[in-house]
Structures are given as structure tokens and as C-alpha cells.
Protein backbone atom coordinates (compact mmCIF):
# COMPACT_ATOMS: atom_id res chain seq x y z
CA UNK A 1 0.00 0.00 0.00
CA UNK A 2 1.86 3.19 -1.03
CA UNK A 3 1.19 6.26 1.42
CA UNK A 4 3.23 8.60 -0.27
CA UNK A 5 1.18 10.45 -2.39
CA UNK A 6 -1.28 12.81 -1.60
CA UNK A 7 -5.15 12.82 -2.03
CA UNK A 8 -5.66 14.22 -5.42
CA UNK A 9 -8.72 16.34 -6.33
CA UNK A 10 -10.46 13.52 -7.39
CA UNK A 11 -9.61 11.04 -4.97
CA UNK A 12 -10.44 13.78 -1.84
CA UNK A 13 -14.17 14.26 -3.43
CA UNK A 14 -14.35 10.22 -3.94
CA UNK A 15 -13.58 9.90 -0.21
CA UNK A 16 -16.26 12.88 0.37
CA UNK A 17 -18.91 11.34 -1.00
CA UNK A 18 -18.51 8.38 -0.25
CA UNK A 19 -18.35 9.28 3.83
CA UNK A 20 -22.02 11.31 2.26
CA UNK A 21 -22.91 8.05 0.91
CA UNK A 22 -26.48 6.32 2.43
CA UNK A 23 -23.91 2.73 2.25
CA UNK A 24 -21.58 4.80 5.04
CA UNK A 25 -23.05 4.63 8.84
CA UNK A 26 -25.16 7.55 9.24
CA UNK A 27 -22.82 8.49 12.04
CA UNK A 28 -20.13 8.48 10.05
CA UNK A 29 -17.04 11.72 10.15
CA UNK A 30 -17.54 13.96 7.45
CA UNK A 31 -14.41 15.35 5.81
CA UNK A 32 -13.87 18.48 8.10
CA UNK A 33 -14.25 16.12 11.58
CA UNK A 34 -12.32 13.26 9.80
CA UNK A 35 -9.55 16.04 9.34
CA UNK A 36 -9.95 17.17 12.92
CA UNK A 37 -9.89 13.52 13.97
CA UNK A 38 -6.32 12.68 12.14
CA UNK A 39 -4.23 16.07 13.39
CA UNK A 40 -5.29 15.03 16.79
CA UNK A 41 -4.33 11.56 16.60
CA UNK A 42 -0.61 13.18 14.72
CA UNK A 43 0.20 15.24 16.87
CA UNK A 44 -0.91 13.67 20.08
CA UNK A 45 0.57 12.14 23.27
CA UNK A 46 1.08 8.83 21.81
CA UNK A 47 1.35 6.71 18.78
CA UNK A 48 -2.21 5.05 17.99
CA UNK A 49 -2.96 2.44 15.33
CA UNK A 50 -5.13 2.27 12.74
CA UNK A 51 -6.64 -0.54 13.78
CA UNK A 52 -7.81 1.48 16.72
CA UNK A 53 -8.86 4.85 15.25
CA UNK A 54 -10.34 3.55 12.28
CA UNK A 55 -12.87 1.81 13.77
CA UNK A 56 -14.28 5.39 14.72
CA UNK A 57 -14.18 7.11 11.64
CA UNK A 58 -17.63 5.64 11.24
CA UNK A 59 -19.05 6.27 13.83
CA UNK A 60 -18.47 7.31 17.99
CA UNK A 61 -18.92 3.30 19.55
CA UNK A 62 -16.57 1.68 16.81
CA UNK A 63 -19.50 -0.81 16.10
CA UNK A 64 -20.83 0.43 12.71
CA UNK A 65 -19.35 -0.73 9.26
CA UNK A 66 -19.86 0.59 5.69
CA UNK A 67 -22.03 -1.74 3.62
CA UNK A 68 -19.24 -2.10 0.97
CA UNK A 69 -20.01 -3.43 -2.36
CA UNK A 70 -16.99 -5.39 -2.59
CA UNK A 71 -13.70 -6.04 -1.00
CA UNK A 72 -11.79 -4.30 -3.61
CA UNK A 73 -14.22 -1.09 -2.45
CA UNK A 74 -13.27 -1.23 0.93
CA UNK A 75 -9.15 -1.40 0.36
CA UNK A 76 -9.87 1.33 -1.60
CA UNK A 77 -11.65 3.81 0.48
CA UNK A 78 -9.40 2.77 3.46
CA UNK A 79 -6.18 3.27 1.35
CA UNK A 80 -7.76 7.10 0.91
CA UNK A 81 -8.54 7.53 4.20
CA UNK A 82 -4.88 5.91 5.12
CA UNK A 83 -3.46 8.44 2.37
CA UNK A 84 -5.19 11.17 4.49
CA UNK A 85 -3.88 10.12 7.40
CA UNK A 86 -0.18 10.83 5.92
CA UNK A 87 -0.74 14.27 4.39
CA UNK A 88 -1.39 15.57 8.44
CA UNK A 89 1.58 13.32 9.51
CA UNK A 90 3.97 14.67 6.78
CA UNK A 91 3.15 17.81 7.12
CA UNK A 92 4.02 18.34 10.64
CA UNK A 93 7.08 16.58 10.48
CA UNK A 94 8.24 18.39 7.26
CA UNK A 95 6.95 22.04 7.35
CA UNK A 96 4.35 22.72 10.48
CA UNK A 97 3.56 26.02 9.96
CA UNK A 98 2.00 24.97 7.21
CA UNK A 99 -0.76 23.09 7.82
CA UNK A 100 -4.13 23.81 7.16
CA UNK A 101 -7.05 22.73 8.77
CA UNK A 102 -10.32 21.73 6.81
CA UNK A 103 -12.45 24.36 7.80
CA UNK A 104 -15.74 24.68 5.98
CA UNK A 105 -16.97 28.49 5.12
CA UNK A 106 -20.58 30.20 5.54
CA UNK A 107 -21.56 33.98 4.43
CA UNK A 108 -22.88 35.87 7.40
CA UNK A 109 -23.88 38.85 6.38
CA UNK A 110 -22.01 39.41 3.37
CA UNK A 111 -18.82 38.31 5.32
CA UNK A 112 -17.17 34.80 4.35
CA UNK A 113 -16.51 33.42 7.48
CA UNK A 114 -14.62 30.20 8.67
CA UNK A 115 -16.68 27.55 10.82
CA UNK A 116 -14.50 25.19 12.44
CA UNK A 117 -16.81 23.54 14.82
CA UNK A 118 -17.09 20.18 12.80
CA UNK A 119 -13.09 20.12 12.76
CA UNK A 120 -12.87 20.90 16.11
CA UNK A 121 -15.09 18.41 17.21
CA UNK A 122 -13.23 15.60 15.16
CA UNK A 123 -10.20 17.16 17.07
CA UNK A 124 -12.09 16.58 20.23
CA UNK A 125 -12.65 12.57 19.50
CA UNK A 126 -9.07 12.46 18.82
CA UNK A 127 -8.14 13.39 22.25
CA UNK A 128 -10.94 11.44 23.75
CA UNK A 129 -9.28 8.21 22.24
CA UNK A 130 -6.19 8.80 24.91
CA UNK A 131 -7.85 11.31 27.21
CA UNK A 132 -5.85 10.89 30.61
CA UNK A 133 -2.88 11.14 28.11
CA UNK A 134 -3.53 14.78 26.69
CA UNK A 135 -3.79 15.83 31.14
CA UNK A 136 -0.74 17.45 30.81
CA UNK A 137 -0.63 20.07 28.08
CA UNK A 138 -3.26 21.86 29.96
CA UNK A 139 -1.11 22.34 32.73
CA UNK A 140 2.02 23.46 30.92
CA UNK A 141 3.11 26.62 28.90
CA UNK A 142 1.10 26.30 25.91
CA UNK A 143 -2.55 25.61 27.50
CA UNK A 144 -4.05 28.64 26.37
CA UNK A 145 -3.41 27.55 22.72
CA UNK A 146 -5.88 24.39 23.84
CA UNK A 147 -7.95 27.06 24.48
CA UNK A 148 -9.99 28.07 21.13
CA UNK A 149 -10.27 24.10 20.88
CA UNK A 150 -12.13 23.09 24.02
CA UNK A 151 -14.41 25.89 23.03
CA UNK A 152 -15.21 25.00 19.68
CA UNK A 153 -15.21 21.28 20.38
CA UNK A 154 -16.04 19.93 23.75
CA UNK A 155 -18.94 18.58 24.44
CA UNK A 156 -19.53 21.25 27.04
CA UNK A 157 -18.60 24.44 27.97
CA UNK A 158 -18.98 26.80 30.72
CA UNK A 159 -22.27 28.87 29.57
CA UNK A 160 -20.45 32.26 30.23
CA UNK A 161 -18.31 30.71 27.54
CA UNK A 162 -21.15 30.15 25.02
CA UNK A 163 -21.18 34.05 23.67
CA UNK A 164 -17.49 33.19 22.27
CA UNK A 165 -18.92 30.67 19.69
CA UNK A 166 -22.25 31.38 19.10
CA UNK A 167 -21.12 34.80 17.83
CA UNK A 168 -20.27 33.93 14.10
CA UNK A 169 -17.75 36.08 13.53
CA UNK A 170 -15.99 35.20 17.21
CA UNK A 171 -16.03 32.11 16.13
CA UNK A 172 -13.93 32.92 13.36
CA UNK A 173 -11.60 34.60 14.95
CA UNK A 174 -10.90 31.09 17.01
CA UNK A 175 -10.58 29.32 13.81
CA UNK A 176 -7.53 30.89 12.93
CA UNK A 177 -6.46 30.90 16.45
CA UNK A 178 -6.58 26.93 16.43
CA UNK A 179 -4.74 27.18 12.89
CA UNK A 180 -1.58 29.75 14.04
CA UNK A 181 -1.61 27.82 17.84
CA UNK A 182 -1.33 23.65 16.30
CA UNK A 183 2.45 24.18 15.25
CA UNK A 184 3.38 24.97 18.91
CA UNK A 185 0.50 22.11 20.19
CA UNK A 186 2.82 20.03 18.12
CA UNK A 187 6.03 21.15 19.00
CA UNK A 188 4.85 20.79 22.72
CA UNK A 189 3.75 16.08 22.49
CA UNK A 190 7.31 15.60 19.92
CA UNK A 191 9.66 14.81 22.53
CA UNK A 192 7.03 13.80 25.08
CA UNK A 193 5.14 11.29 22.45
CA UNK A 194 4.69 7.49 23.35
CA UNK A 195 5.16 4.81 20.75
CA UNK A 196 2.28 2.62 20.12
CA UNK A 197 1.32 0.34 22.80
CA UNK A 198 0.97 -3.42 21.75
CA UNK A 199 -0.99 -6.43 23.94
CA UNK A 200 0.64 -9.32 23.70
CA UNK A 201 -1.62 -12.72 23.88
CA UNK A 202 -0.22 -15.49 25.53
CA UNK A 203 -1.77 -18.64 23.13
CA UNK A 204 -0.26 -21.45 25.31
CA UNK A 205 -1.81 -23.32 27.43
CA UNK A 206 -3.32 -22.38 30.69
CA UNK A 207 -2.01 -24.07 33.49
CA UNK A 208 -4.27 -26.08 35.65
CA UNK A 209 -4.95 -26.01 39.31
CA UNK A 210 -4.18 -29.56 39.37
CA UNK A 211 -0.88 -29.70 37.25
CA UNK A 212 2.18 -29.30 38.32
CA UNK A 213 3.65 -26.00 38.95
CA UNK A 214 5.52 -24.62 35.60
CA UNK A 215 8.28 -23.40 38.09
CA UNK A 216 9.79 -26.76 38.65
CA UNK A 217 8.72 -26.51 42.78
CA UNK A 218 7.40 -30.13 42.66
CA UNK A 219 4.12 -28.86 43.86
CA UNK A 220 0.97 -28.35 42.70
CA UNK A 221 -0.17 -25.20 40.91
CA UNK A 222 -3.12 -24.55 42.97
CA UNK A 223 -0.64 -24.94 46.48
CA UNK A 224 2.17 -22.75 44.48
CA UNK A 225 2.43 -19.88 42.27
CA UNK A 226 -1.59 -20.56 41.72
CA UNK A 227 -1.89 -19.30 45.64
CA UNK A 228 -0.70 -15.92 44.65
CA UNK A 229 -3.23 -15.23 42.02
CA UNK A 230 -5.64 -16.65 44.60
């Protein structure tokens, strides 16, 4: 699966409509949130898989499934989304500063203004995948930068907070807050950032209460190392 390239034109709508799509889970991220979802899971406190976050993309539980046409269908639309996935990631690591989020725009009266709330709120899920682990960046030097982002994508705010996004063009101005404030969000997790945690299965076999302990006592199990777990 090559990862390299970046969504084209074409293949960004195809991946659009297809998260539109009545066969995607009604729950399903649209663009903007998927966007949101991906620069949180980059740029976070630790590495997480795909075959964790994925899972989500269609919708909150992690339950719900596409009704793909074919298996060929689903490769494809995961490759996109997994193509995605790599334009936040090499972006950050290459030239920060740059990176856009996937803001959609509205007209409010006769202003074009930037609504971020759907990003934000991907953003949000992100963080809730590893909440305990994001703890410390509000503590530190760069927790007012978290700021514009708990407003515009937490499930709740304080309601003397409310007049800060319900005010369109307020609203705006903490879009491009969020957008000059990630390079420093992710300059802040690089040196503190976790690899990937991996659970190992143990396949052998279980050993009995009855057997013989595995730790060459001579005992039973059940009178030896078993006791402890007891």
C-alpha cells in the first residue's frame, strides 16, 4: 500500500462522497471532523494504530461498518482515508507552519466566514481516544493555545463561555487561532510522544490447578504460584 502520495482532487471528493454516501453509517465523520480527527491523533501524546482509530471514523462506539459493495471497495476507500492520514503526519514533520485545517466556510452577512466547529469536534474525538494522556498540556506553557479548541469542540462548555462561539464572527476569529496555535501544540507532544502500545496474547496453554507447577517446585499449581493469584 503506497502512502506517499497525496489525495488528489479527485480522490479527496471520492472519499467525500462516499463518507455522504447512504452505504456509510449515518454516524459516520464527514471530511472536516475526519480532518480534525487525524491532526489530533498526529500530533498527540502517543502513537495510535489504525486498527484502533479507524474503527471510529464511522461512527463514535466503533460498532458500525460501511455496507461495501466489494472487498476491492473497501481497500480502496481505506487506502484514501490511510493516504489522508499521511498528508497531516507529513506535514508536521516536514513544514508545520504549514498546515491547514479543513475548515468549511458560511456567508454571514455578506462576510465569508470560517466555521471550524465540525473540525474541532473531530479534534475533540481524537483526544478522547487517549484522554488521561492529553492531562498534561493543559497544565504546561502552551494551555491557552488548547484554548480556542475546548471551546469549539467539547462537548460542554462553561455557559459564560457560550457568547465566544455562538457569535459567528468570534467564532472565526478562534478558527484561525486553532490554525496559528497547532504548530506549537505540536512542538509541545514531539519529545514527550509514546510509541504505540501493543498487547501481547499469551496462546499457550493455561495451566491447571491440578498440574504441576511450571516453576519446577514439585508442587501443585493450585498450592504454588496458583496461591498468589488466589
Amino acid at each position: 500500500m503506497q502512502l506517499e502520495q497525496p489525495l488528489t482532487e479527485k480522490e479527496f471528493d471520492e472519499l467525500d462522497q462516499f463518507l455522504l454516501s447512504e452505504r456509510s453509517p449515518e454516524d459516520a465523520m464527514t471530511m472536516d471532523t475526519l480532518h480534525g480527527y487525524l491532526t489530533a491523533i498526529a500530533i498527540g501524546p502517543e502513537t495510535i494504530m489504525p486498527a484502533e482509530w479507524l474503527p471510529r471514523v464511522w461512527g463514535q462506539d466503533g460498532q458500525q461498518a460501511p455496507k461495501w459493495k466489494n472487498p476491492r471497495e473497501e481497500e480502496r476507500i481505506l487506502n484514501l482515508i490511510m493516504r489522508f492520514m499521511n498528508e497531516v503526519l507529513i506535514t508536521f514533520e516536514v513544514a508545520p507552519k504549514e498546515f491547514e485545517p479543513l475548515y468549511c466556510e458560511h456567508e454571514h452577512n455578506g462576510q465569508t466566514l470560517i466555521d471550524a466547529e465540525a473540525w474541532c469536534w473531530g479534534f475533540w474525538e481524537g483526544m478522547e481516544l487517549r484522554p488521561g494522556s492529553w492531562d498534561p498540556v493543559w497544565e504546561s506553557e502552551v494551555a491557552e493555545l488548547m484554548r480556542p479548541l475546548y471551546l469549539l469542540g467539547a462537548d460542554e462548555i462553561e455557559e459564560a463561555e457560550l457568547p465566544l462561539v455562538e457569535d459567528p464572527v468570534k467564532a472565526h476569529q478562534l478558527a484561525l487561532e486553532i490554525e496559528a496555535n497547532l504548530p506549537a501544540i505540536y512542538r509541545y507532544w514531539l519529545p514527550l510522544r509514546k510509541p504505540a502500545v501493543e498487547t501481547i496474547r499469551n496462546d499457550g496453554p493455561k495451566t491447571g490447578r491440578n498440574d504441576d507447577c511450571p516453576c519446577g517446585s514439585g508442587k501443585k499449581f493450585k498450592k504454588c504460584c496458583g496461591a498468589e493469584q488466589s
